[in-house]
PDB file of N, CA and C in Angstrom:
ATOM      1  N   UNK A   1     -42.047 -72.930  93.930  1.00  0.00           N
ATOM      2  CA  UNK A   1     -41.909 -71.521  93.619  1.00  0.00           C
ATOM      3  C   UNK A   1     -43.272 -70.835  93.643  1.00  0.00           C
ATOM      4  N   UNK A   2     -44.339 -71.686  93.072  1.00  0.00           N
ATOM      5  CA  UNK A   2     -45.245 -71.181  92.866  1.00  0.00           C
ATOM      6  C   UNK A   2     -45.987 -71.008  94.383  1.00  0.00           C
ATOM      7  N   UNK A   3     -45.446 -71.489  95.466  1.00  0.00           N
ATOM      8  CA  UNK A   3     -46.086 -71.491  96.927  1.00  0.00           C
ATOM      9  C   UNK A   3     -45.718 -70.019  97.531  1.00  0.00           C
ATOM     10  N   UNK A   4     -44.276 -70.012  97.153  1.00  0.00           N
ATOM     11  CA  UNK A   4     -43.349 -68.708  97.830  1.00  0.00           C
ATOM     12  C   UNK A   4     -44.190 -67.560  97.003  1.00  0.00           C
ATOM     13  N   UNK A   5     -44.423 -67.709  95.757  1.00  0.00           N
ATOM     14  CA  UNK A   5     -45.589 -66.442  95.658  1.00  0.00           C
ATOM     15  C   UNK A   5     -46.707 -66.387  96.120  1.00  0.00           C
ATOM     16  N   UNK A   6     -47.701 -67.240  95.678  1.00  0.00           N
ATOM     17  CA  UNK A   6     -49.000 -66.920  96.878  1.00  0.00           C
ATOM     18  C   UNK A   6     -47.818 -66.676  98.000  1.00  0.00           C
ATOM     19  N   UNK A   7     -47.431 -67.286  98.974  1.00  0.00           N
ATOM     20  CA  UNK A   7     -47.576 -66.531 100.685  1.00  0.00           C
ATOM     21  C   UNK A   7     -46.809 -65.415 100.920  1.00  0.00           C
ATOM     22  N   UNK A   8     -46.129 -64.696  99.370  1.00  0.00           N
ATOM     23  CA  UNK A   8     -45.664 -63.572  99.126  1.00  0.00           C
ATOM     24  C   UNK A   8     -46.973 -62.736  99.309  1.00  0.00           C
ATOM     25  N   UNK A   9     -48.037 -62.663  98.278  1.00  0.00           N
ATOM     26  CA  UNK A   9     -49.099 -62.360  98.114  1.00  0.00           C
ATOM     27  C   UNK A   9     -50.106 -62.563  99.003  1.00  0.00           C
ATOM     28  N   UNK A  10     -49.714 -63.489  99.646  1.00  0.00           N
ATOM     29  CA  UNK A  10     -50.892 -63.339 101.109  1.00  0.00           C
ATOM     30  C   UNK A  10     -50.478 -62.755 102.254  1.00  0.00           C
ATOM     31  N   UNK A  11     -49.101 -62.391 102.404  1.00  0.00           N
ATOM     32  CA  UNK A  11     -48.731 -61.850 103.754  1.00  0.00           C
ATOM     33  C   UNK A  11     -49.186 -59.847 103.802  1.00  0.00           C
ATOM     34  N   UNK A  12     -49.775 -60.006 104.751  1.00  0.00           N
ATOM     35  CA  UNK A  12     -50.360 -58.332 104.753  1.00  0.00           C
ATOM     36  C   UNK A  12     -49.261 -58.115 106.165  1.00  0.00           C
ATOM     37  N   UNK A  13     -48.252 -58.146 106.562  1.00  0.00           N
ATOM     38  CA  UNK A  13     -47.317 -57.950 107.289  1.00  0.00           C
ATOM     39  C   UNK A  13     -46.945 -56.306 106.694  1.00  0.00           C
ATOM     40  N   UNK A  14     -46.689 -55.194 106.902  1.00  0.00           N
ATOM     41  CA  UNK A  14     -46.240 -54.061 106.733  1.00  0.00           C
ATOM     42  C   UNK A  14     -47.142 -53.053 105.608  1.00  0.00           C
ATOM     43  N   UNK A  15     -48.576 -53.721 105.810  1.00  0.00           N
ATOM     44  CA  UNK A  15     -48.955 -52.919 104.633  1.00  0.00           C
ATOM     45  C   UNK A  15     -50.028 -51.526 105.422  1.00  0.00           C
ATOM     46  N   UNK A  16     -49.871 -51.872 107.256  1.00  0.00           N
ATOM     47  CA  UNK A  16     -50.838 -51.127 108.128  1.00  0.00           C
ATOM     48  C   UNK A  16     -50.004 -49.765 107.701  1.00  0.00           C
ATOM     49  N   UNK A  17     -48.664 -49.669 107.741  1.00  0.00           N
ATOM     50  CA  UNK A  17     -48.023 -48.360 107.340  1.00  0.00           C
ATOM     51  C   UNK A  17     -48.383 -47.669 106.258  1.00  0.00           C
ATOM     52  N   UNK A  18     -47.995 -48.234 105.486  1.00  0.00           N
ATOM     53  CA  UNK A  18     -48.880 -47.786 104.226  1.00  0.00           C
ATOM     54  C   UNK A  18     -49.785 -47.800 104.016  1.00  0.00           C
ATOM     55  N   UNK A  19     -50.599 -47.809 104.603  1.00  0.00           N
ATOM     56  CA  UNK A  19     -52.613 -47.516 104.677  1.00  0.00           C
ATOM     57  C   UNK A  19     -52.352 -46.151 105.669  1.00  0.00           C
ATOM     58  N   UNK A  20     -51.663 -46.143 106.375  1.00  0.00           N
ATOM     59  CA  UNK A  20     -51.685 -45.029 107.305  1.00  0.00           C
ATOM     60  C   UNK A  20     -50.977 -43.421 106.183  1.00  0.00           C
ATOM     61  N   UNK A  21     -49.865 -44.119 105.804  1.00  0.00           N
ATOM     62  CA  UNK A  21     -49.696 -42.855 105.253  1.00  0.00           C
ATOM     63  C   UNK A  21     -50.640 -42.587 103.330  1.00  0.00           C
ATOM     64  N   UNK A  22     -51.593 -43.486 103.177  1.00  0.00           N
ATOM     65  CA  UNK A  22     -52.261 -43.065 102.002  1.00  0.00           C
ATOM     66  C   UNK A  22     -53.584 -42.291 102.564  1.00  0.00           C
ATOM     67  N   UNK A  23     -53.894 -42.619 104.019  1.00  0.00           N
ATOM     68  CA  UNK A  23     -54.323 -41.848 104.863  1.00  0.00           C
ATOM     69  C   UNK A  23     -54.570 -40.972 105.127  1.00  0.00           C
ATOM     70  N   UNK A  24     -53.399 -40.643 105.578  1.00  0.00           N
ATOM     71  CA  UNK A  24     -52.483 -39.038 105.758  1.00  0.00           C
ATOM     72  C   UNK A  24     -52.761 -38.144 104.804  1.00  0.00           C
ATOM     73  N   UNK A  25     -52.298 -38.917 103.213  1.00  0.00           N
ATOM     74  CA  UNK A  25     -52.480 -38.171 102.085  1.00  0.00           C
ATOM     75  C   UNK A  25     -54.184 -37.784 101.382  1.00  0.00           C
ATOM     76  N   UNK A  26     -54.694 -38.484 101.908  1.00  0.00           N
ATOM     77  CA  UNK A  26     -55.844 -38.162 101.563  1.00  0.00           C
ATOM     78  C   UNK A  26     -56.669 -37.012 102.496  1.00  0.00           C
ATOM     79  N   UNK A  27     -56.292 -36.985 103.472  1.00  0.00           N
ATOM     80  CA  UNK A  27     -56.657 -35.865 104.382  1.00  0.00           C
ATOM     81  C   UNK A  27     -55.947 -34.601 104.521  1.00  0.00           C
ATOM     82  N   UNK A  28     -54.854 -34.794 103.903  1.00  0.00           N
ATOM     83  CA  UNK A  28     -54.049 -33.400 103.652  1.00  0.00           C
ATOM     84  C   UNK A  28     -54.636 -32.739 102.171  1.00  0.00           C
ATOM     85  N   UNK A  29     -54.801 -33.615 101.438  1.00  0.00           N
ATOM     86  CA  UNK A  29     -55.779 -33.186 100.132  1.00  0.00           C
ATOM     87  C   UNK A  29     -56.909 -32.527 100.571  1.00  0.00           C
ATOM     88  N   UNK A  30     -57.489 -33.227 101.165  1.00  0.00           N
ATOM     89  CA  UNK A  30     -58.826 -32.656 101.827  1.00  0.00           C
ATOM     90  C   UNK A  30     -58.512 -31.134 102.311  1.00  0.00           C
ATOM     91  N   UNK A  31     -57.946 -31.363 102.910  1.00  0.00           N
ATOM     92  CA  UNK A  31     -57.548 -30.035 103.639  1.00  0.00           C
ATOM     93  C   UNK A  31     -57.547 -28.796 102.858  1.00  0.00           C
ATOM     94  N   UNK A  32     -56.037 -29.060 102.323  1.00  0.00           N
ATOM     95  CA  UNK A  32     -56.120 -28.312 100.914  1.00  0.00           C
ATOM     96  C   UNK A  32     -56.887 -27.772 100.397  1.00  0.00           C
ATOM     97  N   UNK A  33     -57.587 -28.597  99.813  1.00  0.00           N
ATOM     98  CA  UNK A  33     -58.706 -28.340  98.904  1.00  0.00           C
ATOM     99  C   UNK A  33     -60.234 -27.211  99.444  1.00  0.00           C
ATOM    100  N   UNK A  34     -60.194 -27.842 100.706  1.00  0.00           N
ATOM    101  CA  UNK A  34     -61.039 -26.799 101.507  1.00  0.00           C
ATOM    102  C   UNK A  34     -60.402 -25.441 102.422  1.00  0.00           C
ATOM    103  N   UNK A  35     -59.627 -25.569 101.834  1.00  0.00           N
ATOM    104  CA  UNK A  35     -58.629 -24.655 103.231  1.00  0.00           C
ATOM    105  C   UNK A  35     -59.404 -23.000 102.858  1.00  0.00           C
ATOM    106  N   UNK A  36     -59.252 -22.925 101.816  1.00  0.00           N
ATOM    107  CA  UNK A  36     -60.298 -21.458 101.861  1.00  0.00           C
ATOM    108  C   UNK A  36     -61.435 -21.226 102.104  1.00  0.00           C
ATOM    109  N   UNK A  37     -61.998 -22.668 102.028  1.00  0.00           N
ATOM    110  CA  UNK A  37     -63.564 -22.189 102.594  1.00  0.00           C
ATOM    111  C   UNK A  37     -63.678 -22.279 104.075  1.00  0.00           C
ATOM    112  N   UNK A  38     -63.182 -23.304 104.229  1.00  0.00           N
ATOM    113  CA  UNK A  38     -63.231 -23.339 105.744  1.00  0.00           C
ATOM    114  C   UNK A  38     -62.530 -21.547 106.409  1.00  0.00           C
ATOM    115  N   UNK A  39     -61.346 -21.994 105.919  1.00  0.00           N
ATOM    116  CA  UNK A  39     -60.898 -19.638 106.355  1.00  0.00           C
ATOM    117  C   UNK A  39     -62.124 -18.769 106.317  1.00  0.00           C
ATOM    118  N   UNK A  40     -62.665 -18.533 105.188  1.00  0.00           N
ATOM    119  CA  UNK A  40     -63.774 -17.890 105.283  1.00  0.00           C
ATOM    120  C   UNK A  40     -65.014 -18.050 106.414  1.00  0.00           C
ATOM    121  N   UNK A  41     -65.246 -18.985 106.567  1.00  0.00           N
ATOM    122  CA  UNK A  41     -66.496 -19.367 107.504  1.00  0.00           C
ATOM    123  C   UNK A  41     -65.984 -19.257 108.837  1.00  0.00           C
ATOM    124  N   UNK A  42     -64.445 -19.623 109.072  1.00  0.00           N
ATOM    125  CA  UNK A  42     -64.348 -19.353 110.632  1.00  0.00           C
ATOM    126  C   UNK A  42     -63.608 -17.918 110.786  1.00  0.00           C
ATOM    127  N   UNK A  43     -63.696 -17.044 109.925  1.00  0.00           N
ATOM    128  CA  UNK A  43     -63.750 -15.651 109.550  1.00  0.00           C
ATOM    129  C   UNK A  43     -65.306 -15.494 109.969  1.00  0.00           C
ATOM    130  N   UNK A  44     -65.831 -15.585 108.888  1.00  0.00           N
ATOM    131  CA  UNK A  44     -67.204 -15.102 109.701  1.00  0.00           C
ATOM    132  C   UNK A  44     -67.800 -15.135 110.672  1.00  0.00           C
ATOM    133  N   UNK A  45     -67.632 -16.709 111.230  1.00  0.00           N
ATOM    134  CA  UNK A  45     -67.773 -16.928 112.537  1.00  0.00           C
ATOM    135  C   UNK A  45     -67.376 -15.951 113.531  1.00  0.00           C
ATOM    136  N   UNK A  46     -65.893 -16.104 113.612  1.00  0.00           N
ATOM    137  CA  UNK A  46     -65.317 -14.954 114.418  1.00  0.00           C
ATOM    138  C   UNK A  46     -65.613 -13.800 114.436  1.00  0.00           C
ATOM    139  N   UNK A  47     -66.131 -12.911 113.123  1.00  0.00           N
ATOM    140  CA  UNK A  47     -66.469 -11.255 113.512  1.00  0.00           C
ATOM    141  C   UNK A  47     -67.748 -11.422 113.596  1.00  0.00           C
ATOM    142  N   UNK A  48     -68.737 -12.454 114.017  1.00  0.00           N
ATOM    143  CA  UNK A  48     -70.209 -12.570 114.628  1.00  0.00           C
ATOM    144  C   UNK A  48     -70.098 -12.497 116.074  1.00  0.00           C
ATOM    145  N   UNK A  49     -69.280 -13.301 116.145  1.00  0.00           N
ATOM    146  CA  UNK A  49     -69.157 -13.506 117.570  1.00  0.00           C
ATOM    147  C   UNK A  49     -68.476 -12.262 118.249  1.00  0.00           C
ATOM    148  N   UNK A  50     -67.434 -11.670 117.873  1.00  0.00           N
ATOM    149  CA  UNK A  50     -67.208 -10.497 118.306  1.00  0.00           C
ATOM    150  C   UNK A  50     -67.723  -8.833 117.831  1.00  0.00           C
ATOM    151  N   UNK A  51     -68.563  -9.049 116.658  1.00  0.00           N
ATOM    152  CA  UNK A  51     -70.091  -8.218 116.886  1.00  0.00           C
ATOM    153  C   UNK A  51     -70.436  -8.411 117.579  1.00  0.00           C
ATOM    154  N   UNK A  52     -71.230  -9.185 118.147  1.00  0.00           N
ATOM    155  CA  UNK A  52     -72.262  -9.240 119.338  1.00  0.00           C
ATOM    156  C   UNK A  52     -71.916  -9.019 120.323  1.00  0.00           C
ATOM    157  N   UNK A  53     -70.383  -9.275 120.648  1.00  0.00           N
ATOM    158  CA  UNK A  53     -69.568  -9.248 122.349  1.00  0.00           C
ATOM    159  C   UNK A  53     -70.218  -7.528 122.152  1.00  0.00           C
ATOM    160  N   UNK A  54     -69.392  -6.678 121.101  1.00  0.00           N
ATOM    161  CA  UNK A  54     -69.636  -5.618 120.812  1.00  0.00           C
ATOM    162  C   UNK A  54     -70.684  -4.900 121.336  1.00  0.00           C
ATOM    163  N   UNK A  55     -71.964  -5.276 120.651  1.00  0.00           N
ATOM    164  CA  UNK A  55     -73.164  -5.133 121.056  1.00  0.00           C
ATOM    165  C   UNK A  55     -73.637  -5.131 122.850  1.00  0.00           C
ATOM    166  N   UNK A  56     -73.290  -6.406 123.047  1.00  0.00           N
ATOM    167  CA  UNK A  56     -73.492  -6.171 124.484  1.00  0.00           C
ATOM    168  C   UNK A  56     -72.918  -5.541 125.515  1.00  0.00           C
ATOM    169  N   UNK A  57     -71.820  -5.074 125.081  1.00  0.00           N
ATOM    170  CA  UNK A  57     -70.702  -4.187 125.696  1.00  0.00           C
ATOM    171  C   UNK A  57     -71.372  -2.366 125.342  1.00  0.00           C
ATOM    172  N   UNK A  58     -71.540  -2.155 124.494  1.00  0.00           N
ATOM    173  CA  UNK A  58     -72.336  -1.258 124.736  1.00  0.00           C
ATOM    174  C   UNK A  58     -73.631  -0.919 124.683  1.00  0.00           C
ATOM    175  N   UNK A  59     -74.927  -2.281 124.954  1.00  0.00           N
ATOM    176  CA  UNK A  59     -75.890  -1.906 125.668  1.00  0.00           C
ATOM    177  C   UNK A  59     -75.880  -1.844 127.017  1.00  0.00           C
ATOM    178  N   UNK A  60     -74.488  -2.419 127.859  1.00  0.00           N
ATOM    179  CA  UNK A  60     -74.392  -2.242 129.106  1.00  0.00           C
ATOM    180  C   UNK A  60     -74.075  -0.520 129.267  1.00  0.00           C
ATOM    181  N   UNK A  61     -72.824  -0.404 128.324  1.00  0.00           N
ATOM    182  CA  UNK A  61     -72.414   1.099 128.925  1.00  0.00           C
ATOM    183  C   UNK A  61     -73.534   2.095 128.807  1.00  0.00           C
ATOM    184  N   UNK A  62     -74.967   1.823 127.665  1.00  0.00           N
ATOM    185  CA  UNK A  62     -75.701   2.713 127.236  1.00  0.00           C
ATOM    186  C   UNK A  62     -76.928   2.639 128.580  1.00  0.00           C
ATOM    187  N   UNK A  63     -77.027   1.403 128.667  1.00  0.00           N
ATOM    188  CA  UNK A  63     -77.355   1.502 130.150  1.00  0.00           C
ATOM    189  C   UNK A  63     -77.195   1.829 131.695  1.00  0.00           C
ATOM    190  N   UNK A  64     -75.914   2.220 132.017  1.00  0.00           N
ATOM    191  CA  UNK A  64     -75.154   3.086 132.883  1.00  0.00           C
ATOM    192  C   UNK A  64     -75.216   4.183 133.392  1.00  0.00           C
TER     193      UNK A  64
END
């Protein structure tokens, strides 16, 4: 009896699934947890980048 537990306890047969989804869960936390900062920064990002399109769009026309 006492064999059938150890090779109970030693078989790692089905435990890749469950590493995958504690995984999962730990990166959806993550997420979460940053999800507003990250919004913000690729907010800012974005109206930099389309300031400047801005900008160069009308130093062309001012140049015309």
């Amino acid at each position: 009896m006492k064999n059938l537990i150890l090779a109970y306890l030693k078989d790692e047969e089905g435990q890749t699934s469950t590493e995958y989804i504690l995984l999962v869960a730990v990166v959806a936390l993550i997420v979460f947890k940053f999800k507003k900062t990250a919004d913000q920064k690729l907010t800012d990002i974005t109206n930099s980048v389309f300031s400047g399109a801005e900008g160069w769009v009308d130093q062309i026309n001012n140049g015309q």
